[in-house]
C-alpha atoms as a PDB file:
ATOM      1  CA  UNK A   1     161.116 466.319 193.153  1.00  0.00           C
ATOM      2  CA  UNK A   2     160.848 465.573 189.353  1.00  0.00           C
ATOM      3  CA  UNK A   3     158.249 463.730 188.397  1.00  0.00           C
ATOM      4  CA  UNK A   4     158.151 462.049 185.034  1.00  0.00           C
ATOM      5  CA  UNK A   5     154.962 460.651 183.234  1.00  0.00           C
ATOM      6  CA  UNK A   6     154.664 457.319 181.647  1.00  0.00           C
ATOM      7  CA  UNK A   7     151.626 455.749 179.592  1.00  0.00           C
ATOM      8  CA  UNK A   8     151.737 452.840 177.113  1.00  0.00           C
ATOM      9  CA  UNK A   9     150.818 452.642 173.392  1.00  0.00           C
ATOM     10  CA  UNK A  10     147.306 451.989 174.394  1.00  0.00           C
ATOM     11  CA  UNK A  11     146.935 455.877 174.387  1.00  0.00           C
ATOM     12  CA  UNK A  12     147.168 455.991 170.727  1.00  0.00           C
ATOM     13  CA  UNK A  13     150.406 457.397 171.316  1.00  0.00           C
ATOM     14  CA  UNK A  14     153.784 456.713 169.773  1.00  0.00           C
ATOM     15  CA  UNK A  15     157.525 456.860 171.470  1.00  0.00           C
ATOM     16  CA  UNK A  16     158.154 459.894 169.301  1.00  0.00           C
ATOM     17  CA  UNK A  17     154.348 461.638 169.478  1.00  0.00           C
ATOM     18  CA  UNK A  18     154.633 460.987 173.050  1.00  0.00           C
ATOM     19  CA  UNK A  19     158.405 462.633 173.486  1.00  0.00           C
ATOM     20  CA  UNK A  20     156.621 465.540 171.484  1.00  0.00           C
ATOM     21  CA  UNK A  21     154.228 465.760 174.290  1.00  0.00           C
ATOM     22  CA  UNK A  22     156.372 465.742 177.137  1.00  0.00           C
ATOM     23  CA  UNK A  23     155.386 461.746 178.018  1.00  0.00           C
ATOM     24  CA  UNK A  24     157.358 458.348 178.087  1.00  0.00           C
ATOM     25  CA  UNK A  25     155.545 455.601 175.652  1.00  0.00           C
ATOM     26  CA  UNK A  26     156.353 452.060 176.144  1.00  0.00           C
ATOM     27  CA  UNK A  27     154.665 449.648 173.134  1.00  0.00           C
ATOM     28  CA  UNK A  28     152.484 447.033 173.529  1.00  0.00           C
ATOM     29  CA  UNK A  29     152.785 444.061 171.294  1.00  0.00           C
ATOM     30  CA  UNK A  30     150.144 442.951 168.429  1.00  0.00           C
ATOM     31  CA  UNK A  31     150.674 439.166 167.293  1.00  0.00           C
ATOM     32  CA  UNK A  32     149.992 437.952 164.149  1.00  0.00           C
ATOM     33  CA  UNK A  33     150.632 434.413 163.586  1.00  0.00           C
ATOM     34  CA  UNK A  34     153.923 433.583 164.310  1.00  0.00           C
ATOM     35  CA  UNK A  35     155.183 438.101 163.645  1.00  0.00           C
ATOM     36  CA  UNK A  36     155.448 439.814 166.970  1.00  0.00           C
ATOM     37  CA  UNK A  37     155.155 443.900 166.569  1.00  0.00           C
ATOM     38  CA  UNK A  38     155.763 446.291 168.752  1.00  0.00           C
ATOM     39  CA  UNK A  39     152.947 448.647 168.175  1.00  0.00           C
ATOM     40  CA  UNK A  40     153.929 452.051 167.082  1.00  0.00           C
ATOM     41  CA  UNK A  41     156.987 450.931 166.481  1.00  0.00           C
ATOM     42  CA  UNK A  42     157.580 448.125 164.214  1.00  0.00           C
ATOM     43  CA  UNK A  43     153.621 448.302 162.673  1.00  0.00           C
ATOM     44  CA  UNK A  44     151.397 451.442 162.341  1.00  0.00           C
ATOM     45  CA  UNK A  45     147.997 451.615 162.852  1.00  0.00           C
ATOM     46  CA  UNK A  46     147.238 451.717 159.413  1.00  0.00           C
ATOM     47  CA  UNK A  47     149.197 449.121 158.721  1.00  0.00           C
ATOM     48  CA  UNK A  48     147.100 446.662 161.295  1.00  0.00           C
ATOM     49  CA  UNK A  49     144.052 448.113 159.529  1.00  0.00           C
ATOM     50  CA  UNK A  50     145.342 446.048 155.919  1.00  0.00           C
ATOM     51  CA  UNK A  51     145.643 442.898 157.711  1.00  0.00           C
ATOM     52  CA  UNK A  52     142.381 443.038 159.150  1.00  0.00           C
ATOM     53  CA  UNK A  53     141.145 443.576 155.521  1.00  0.00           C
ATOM     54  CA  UNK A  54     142.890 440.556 154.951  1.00  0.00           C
ATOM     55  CA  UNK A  55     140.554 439.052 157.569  1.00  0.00           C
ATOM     56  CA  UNK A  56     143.409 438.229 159.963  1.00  0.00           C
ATOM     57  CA  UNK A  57     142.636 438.092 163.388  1.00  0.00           C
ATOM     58  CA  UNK A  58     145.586 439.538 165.377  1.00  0.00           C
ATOM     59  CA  UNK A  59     145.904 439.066 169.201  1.00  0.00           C
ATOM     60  CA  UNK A  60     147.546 441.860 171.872  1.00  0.00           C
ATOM     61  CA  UNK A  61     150.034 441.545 174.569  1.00  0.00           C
ATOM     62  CA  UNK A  62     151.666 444.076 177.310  1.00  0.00           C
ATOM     63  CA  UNK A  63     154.762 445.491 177.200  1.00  0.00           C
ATOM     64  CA  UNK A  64     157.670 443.247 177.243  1.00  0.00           C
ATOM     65  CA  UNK A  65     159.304 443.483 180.678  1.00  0.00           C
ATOM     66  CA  UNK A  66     162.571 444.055 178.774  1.00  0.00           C
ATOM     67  CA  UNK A  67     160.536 446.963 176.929  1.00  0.00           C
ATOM     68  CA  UNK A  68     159.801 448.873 180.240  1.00  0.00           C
ATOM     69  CA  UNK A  69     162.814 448.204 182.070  1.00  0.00           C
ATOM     70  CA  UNK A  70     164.939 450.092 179.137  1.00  0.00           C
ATOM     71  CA  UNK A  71     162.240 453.324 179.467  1.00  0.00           C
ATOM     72  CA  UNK A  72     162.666 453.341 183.253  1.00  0.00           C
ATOM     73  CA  UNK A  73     166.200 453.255 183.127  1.00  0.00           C
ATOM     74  CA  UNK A  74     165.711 456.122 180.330  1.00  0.00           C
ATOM     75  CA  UNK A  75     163.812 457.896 182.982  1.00  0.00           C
ATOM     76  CA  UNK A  76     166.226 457.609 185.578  1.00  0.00           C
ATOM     77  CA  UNK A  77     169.299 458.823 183.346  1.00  0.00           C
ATOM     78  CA  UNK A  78     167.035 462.077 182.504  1.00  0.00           C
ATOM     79  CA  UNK A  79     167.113 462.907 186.361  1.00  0.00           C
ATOM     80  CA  UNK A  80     163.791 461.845 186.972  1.00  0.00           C
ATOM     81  CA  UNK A  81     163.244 461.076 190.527  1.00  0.00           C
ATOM     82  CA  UNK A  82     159.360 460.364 190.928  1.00  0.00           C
ATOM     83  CA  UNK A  83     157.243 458.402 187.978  1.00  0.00           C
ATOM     84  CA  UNK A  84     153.222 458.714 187.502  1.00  0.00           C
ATOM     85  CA  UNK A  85     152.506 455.668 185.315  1.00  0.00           C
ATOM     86  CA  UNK A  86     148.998 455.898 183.177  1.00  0.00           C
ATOM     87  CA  UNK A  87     148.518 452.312 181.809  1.00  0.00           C
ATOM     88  CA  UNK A  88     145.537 451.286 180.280  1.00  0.00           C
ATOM     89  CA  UNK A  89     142.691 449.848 182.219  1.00  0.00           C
ATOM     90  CA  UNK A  90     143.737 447.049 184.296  1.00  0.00           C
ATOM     91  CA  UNK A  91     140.952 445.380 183.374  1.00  0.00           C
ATOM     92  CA  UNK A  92     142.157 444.992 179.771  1.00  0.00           C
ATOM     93  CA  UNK A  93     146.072 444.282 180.308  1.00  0.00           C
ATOM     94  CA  UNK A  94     148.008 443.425 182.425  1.00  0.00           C
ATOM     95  CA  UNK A  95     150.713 446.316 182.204  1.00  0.00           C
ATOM     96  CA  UNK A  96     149.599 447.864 185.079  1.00  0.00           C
ATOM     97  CA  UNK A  97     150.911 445.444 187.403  1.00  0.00           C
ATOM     98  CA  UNK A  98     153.811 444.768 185.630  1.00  0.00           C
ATOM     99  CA  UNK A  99     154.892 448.355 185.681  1.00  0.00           C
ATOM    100  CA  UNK A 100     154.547 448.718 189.548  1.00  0.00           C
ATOM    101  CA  UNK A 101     156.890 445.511 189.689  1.00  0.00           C
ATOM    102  CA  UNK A 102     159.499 446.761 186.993  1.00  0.00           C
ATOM    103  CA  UNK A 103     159.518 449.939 189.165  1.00  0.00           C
ATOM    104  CA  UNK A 104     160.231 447.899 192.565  1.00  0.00           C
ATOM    105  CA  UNK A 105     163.252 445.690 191.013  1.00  0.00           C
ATOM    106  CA  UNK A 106     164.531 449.085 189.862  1.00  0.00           C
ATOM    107  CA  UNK A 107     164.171 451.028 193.040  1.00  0.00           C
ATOM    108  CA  UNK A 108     162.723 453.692 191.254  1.00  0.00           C
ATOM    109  CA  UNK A 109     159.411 455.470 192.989  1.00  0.00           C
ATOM    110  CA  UNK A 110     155.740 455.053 190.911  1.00  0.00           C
ATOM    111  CA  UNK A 111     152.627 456.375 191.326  1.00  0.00           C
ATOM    112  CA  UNK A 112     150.343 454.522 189.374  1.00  0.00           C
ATOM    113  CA  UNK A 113     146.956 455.957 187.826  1.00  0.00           C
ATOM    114  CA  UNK A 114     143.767 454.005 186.997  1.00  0.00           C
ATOM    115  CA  UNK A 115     142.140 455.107 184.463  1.00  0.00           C
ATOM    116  CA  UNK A 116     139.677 452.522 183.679  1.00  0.00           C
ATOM    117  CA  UNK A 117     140.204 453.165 180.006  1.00  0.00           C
ATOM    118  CA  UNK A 118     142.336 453.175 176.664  1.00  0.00           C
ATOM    119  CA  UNK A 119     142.835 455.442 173.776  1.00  0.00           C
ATOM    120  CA  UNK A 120     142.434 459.284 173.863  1.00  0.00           C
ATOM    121  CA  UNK A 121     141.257 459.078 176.879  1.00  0.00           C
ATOM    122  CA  UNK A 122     144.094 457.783 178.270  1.00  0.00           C
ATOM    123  CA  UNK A 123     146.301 459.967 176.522  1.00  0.00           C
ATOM    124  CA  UNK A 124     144.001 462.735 178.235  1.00  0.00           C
ATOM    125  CA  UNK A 125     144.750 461.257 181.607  1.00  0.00           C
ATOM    126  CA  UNK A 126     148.273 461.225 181.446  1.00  0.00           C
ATOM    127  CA  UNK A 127     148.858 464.790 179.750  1.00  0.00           C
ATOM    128  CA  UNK A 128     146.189 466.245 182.668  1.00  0.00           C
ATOM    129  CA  UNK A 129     149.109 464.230 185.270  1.00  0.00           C
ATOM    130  CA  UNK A 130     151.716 465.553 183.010  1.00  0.00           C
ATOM    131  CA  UNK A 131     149.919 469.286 183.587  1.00  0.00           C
ATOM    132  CA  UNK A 132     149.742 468.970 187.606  1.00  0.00           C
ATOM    133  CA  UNK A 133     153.371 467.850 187.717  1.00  0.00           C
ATOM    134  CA  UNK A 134     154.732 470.639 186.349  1.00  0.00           C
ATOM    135  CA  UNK A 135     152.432 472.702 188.667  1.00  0.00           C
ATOM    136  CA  UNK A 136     154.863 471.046 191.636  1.00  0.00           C
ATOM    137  CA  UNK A 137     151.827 468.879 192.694  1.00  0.00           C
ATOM    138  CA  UNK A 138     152.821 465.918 194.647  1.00  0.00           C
ATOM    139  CA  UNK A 139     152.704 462.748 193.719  1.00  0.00           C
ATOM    140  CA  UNK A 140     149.307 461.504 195.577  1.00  0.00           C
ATOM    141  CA  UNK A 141     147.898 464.641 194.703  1.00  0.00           C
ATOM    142  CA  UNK A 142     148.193 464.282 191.348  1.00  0.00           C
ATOM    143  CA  UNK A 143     146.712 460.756 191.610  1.00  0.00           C
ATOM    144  CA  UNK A 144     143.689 462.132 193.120  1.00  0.00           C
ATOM    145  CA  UNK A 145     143.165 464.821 191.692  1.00  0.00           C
ATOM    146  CA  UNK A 146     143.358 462.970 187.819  1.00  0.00           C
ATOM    147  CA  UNK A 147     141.106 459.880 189.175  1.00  0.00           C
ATOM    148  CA  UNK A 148     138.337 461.832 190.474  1.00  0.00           C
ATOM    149  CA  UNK A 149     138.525 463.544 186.989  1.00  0.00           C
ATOM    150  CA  UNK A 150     138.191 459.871 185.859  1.00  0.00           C
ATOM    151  CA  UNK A 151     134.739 459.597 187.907  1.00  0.00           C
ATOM    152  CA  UNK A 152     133.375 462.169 185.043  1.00  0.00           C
ATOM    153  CA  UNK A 153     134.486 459.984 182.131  1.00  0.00           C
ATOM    154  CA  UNK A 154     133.600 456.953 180.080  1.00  0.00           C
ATOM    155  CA  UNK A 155     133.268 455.177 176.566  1.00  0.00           C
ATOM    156  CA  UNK A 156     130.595 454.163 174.102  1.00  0.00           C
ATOM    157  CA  UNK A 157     131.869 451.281 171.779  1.00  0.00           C
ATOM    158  CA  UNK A 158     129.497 450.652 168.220  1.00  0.00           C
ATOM    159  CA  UNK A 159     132.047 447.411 166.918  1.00  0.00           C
ATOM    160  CA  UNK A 160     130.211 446.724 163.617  1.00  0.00           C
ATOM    161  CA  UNK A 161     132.247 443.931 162.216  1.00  0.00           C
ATOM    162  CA  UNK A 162     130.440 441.056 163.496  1.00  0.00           C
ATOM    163  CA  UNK A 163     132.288 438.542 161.436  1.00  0.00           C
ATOM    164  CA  UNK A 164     135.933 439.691 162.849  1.00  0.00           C
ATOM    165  CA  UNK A 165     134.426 439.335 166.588  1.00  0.00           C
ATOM    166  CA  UNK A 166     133.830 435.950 165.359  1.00  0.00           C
ATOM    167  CA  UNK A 167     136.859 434.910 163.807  1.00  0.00           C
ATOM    168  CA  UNK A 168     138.513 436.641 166.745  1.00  0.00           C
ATOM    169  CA  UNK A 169     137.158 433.950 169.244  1.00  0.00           C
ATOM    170  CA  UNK A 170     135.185 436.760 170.944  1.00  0.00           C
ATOM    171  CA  UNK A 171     131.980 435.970 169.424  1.00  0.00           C
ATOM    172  CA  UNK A 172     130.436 432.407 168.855  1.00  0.00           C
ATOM    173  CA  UNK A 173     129.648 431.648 164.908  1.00  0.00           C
ATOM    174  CA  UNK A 174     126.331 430.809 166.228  1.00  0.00           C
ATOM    175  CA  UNK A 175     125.342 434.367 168.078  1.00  0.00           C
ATOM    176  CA  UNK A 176     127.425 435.858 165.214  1.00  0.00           C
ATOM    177  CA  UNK A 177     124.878 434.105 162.741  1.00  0.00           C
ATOM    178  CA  UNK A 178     122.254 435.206 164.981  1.00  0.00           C
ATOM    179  CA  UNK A 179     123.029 438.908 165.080  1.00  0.00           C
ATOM    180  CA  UNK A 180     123.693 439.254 161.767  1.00  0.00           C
ATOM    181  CA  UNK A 181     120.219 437.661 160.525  1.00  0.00           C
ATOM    182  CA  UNK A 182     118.517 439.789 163.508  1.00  0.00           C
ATOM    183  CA  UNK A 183     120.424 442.793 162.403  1.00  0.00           C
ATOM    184  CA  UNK A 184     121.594 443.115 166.123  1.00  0.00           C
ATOM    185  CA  UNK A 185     124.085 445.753 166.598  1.00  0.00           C
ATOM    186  CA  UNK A 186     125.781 446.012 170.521  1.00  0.00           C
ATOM    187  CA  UNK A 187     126.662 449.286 172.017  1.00  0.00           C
ATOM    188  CA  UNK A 188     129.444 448.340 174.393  1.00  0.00           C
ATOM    189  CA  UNK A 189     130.619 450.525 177.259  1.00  0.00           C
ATOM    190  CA  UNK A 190     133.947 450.954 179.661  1.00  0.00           C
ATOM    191  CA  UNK A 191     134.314 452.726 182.181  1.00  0.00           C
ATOM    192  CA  UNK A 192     134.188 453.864 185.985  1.00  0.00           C
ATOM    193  CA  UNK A 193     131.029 451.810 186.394  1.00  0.00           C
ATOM    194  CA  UNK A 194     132.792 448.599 184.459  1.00  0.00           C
ATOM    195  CA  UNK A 195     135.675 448.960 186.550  1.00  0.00           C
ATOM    196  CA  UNK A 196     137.577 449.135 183.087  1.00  0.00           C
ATOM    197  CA  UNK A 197     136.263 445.975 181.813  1.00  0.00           C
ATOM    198  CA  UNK A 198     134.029 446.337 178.694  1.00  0.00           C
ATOM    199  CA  UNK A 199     130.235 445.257 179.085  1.00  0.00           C
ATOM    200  CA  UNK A 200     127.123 445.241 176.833  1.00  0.00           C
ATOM    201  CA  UNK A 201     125.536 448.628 177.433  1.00  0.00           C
ATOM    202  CA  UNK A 202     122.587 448.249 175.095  1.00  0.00           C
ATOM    203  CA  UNK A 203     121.851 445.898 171.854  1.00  0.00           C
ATOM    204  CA  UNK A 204     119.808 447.757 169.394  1.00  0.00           C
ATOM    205  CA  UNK A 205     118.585 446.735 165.646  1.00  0.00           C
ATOM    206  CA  UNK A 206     120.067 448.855 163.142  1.00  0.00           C
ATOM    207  CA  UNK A 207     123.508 450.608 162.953  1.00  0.00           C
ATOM    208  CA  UNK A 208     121.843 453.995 162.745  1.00  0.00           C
ATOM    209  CA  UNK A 209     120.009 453.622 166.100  1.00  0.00           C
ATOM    210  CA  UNK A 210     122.930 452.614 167.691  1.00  0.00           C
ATOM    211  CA  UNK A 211     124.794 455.635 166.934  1.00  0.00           C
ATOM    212  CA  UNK A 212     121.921 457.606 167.430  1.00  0.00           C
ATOM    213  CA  UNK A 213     121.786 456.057 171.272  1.00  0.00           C
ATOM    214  CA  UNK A 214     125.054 456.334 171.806  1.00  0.00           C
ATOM    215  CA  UNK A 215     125.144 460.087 170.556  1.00  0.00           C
ATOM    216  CA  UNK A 216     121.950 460.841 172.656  1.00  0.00           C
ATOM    217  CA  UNK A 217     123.265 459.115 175.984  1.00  0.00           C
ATOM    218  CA  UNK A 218     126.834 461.324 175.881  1.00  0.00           C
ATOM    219  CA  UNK A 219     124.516 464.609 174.837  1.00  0.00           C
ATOM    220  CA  UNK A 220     122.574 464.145 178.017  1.00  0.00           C
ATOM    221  CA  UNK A 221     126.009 463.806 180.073  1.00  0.00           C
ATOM    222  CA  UNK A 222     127.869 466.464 178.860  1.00  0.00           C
ATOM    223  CA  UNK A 223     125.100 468.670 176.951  1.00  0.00           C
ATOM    224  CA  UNK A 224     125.915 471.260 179.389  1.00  0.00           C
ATOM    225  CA  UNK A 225     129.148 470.871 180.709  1.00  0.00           C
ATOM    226  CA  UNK A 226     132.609 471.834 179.630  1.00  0.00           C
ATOM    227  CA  UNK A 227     135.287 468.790 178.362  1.00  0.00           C
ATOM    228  CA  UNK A 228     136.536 467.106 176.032  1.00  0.00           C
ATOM    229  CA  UNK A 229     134.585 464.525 173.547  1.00  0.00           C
ATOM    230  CA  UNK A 230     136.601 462.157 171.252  1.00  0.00           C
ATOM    231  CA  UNK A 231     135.115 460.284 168.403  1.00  0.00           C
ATOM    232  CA  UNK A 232     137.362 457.842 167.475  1.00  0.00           C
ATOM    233  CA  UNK A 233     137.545 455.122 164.596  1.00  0.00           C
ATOM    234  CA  UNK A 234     138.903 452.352 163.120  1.00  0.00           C
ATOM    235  CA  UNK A 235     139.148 453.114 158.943  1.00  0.00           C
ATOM    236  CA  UNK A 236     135.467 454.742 158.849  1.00  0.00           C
ATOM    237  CA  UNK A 237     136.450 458.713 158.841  1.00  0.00           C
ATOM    238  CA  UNK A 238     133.126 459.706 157.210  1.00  0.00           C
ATOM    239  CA  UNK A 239     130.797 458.177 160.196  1.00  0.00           C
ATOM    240  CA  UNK A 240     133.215 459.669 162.328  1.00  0.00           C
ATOM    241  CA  UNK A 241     132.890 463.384 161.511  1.00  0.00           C
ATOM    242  CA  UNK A 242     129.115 462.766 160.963  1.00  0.00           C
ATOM    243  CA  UNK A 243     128.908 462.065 164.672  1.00  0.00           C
ATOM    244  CA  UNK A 244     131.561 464.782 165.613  1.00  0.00           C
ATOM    245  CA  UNK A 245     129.465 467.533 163.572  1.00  0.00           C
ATOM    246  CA  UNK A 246     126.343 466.606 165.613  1.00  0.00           C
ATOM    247  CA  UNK A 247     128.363 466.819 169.050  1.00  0.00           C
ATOM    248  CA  UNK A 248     129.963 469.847 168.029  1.00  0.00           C
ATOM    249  CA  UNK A 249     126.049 471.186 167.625  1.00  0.00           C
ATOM    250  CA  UNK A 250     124.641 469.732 170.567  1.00  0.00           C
ATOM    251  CA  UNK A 251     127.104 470.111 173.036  1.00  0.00           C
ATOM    252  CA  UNK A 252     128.834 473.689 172.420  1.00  0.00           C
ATOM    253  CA  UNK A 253     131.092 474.193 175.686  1.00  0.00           C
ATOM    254  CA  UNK A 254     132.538 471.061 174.972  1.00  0.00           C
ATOM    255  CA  UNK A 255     135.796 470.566 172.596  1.00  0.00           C
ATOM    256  CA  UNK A 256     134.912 467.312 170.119  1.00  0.00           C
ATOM    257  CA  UNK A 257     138.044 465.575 168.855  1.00  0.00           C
ATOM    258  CA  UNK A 258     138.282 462.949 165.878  1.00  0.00           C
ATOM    259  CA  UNK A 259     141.142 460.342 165.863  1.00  0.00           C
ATOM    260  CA  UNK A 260     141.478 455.899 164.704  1.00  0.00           C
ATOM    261  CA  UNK A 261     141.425 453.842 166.799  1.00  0.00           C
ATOM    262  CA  UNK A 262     145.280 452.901 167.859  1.00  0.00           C
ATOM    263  CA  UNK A 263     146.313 449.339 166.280  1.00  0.00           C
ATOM    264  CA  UNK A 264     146.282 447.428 169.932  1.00  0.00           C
ATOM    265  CA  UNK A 265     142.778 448.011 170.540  1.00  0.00           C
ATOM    266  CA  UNK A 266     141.489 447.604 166.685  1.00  0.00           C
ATOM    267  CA  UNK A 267     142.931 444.317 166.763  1.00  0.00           C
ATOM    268  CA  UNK A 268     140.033 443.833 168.748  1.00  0.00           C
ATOM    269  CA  UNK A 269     137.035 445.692 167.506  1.00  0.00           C
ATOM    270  CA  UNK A 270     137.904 444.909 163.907  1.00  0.00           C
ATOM    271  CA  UNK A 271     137.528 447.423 161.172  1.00  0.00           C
ATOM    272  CA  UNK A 272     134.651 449.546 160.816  1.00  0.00           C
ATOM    273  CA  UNK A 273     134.104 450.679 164.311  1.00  0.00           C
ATOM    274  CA  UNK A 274     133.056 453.668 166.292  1.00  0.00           C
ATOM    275  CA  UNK A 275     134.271 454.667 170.073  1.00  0.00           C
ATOM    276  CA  UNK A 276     132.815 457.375 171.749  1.00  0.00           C
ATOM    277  CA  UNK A 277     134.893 458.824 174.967  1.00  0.00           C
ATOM    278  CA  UNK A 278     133.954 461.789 176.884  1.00  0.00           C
ATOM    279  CA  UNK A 279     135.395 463.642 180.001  1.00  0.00           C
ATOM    280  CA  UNK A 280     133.804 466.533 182.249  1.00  0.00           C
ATOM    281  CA  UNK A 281     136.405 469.542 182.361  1.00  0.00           C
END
């Protein structure tokens, strides 16, 4: 059997850094008005980081069917007779469903993966399934094996762009007037536990004592343990490797990571905005 791993653009992951990795990328879509993009593709994430300076509120869409049709075929030319698919959190997008059904009306055999996540964590997911495949794992194997790793894993959010939530639809201008006057900043979580939906995890006062919770909750998790953290952001380096420096003293048998944000899920948090993702070796 040769197995073949997919993911999505969700994973922070292009076509081409995927390929480099040994994965298959398929590109979810950012809207902008009437301009359709194919993320990683036809806009970078740097470029979806100057239109939200330009206070434009983008929206996201999966995959066009078209879109993962052409990579399965791909797939299936390469001699690929087995796919693991690692889509973002069903709970976010619909991909992962249309996937399985793109698979079916091609006859070709998937094994999907939830993941209950997005970004680098994602991208995690799918290179540990890439890493049991080529240790001839089976396919249900490998799908057990990667979602009980996904049991030891989760995300702190610390979106600091009130306004964009706002203009975004997400947030009403009244609670948006509210926070800002109250100074209240939400930690927001994903997960395992959120069954890959985000939730409120804790609303504190001040920026700094949300980082400071978020920083301390992830310490006590993985203080001792062996993984992988990744502090990720969207435009805001300098906070980022403040809070990866503090990680990297805290938590010592743990490898910290720093990264942005990919463009499909800043289209959502706005500019300005920490996520904190962790996994237990």
């Amino acid at each position: 059997m040769k197995i073949a791993v997919l993911t999505d653009s969700g994973s922070a992951l292009t076509k081409e850094s995927g390929k480099a990795l040994g994965l298959y990328v398929v590109p979810l879509e950012v809207i902008d008005g009437t301009d359709s993009f194919r993320d990683g593709v036809d806009m970078t994430t740097q470029e979806l980081y100057e239109r939200l300076r330009l206070q434009h509120t983008p929206k996201t869409s999966m995959p066009l069917t078209s879109e993962i049709e052409d990579v399965l075929q791909e797939i299936k030319r390469n001699g690929y007779t087995h796919i693991i698919a690692v889509p973002l959190s069903s709970g976010l997008s619909g991909t992962y469903n249309t996937m399985r059904m793109c698979a079916e009306d091609l006859a070709i055999p998937m094994t999907i993966i939830e993941n209950y996540t997005t970004c680098d964590l994602q991208c995690h997911d799918a290179l540990l399934a890439l890493a049991c495949s080529k240790q001839h794992m089976e396919p249900e194997a490998i799908k057990a094996y990667v979602e009980d790793k996904v049991k030891e894993s989760g995300t702190l959010i610390l979106p600091n762009d009130i306004q964009h939530l706002k203009r975004g639809g997400r947030l009403t201008p009244l609670a948006a007037a509210a926070a800002s006057l109250l100074k209240i900043k939400p930690i927001l979580t994903i997960g395992p536990k959120t069954k890959g939906k985000i939730d409120v995890y804790e609303k504190v006062r001040t920026e700094k004592k949300a980082q400071h919770v978020a920083v301390q909750a992830i310490c006590d998790i993985m203080k001792n343990s062996e993984g992988d953290i990744y502090v990720i952001h969207s435009d805001c380096l300098d906070k980022a490797t403040e809070i990866a420096d503090i990680f990297q003293k805290e938590c010592p048998l743990v490898k910290v990571h720093v990264n942005t944000i990919c463009a499909v899920i800043s289209a959502h948090t706005g500019l300005d905005c920490i996520a904190i993702q962790y996994i237990k070796k």
